[in-house]
PDB file of N, CA and C in Angstrom:
ATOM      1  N   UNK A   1       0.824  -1.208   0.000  1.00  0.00           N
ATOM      2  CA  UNK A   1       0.000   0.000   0.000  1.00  0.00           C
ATOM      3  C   UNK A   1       0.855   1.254   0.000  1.00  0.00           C
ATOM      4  N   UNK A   2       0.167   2.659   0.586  1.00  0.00           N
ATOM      5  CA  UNK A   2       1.053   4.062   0.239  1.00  0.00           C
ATOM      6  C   UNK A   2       1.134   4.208   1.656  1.00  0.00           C
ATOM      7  N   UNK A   3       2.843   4.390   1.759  1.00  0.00           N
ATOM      8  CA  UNK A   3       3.208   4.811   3.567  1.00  0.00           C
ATOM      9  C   UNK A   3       3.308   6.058   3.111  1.00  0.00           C
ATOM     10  N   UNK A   4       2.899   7.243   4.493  1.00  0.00           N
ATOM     11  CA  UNK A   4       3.601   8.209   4.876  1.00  0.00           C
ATOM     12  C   UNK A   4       4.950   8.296   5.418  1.00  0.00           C
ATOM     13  N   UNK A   5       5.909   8.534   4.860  1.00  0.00           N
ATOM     14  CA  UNK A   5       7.295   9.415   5.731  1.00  0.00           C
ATOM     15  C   UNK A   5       7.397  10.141   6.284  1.00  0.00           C
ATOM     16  N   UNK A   6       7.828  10.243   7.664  1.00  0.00           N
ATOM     17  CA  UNK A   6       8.004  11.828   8.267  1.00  0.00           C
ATOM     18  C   UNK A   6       9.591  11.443   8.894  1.00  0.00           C
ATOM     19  N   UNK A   7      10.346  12.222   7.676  1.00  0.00           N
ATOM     20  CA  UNK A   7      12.149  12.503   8.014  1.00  0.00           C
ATOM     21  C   UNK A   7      12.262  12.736   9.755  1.00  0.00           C
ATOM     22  N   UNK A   8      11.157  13.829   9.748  1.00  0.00           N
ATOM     23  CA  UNK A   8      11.748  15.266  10.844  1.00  0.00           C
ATOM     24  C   UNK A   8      11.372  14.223  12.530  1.00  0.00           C
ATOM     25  N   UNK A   9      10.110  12.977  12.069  1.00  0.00           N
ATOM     26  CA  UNK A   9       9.756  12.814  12.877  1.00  0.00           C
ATOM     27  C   UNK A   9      10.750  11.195  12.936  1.00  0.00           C
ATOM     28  N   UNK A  10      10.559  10.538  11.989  1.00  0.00           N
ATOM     29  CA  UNK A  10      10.769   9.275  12.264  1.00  0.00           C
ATOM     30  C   UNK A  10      10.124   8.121  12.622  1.00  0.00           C
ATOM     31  N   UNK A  11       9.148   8.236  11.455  1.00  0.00           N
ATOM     32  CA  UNK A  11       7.765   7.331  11.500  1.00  0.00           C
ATOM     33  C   UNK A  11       7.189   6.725  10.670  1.00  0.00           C
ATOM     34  N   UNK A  12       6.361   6.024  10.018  1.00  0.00           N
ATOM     35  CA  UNK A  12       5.990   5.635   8.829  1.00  0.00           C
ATOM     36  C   UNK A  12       4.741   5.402   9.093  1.00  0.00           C
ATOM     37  N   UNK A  13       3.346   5.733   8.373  1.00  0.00           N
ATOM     38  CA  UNK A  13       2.374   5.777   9.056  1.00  0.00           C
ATOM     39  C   UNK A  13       1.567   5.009   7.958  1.00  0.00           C
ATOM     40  N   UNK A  14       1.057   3.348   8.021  1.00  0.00           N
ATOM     41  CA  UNK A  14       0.340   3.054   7.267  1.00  0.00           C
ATOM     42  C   UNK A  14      -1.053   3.242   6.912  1.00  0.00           C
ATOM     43  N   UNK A  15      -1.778   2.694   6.041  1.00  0.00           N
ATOM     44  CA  UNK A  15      -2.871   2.530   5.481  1.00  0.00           C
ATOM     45  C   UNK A  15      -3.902   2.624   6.771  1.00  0.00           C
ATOM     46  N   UNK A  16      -3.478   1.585   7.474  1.00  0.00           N
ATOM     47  CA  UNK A  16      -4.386   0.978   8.809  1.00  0.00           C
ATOM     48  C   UNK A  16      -4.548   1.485   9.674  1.00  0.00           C
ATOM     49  N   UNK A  17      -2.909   2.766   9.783  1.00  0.00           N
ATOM     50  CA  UNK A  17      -3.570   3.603  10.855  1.00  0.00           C
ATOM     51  C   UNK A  17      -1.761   3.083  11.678  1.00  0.00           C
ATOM     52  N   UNK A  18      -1.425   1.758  11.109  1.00  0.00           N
ATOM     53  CA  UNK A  18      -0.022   1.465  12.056  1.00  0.00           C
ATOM     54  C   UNK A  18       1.013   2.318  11.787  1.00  0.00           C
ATOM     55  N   UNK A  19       1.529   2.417  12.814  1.00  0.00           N
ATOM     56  CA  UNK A  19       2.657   3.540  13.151  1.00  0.00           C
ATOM     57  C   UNK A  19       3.811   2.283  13.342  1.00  0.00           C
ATOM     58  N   UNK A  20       5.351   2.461  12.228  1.00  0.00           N
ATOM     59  CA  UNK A  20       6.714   2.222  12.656  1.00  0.00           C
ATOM     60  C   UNK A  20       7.626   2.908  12.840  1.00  0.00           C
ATOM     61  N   UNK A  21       8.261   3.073  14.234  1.00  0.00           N
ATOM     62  CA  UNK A  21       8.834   3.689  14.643  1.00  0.00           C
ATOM     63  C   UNK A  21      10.658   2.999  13.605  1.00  0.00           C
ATOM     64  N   UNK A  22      11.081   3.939  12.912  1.00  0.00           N
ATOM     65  CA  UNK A  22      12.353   3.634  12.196  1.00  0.00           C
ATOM     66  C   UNK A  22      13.297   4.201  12.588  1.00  0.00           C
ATOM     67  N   UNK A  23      13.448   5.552  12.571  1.00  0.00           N
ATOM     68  CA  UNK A  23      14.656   6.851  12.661  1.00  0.00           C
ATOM     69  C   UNK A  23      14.676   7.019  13.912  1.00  0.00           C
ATOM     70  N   UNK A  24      14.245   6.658  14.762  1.00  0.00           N
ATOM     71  CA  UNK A  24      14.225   7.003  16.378  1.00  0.00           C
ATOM     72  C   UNK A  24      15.175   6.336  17.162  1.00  0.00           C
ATOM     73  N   UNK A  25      15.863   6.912  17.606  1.00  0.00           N
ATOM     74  CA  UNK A  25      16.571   6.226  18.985  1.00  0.00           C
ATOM     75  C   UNK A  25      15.945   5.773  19.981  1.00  0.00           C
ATOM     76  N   UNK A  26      14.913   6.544  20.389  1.00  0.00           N
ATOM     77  CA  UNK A  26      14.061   6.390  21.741  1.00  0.00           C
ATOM     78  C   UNK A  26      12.634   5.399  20.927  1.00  0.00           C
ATOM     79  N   UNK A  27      12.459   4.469  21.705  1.00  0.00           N
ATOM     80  CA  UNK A  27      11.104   3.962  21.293  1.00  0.00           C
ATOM     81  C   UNK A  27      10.115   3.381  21.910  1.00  0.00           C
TER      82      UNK A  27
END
């Protein structure tokens, strides 16, 4: 499906509503 990116945040926000935490140190 189409993810959202957020660089600034460090997140990927799917279709479903699921959130992956990627770019983050803290999680």
């Amino acid at each position: 499906g189409v993810f959202m990116y957020s660089k600034d945040e460090g997140y990927i926000v799917g279709e479903s509503g699921t959130v992956l935490k990627i770019g983050s140190a803290r999680l």
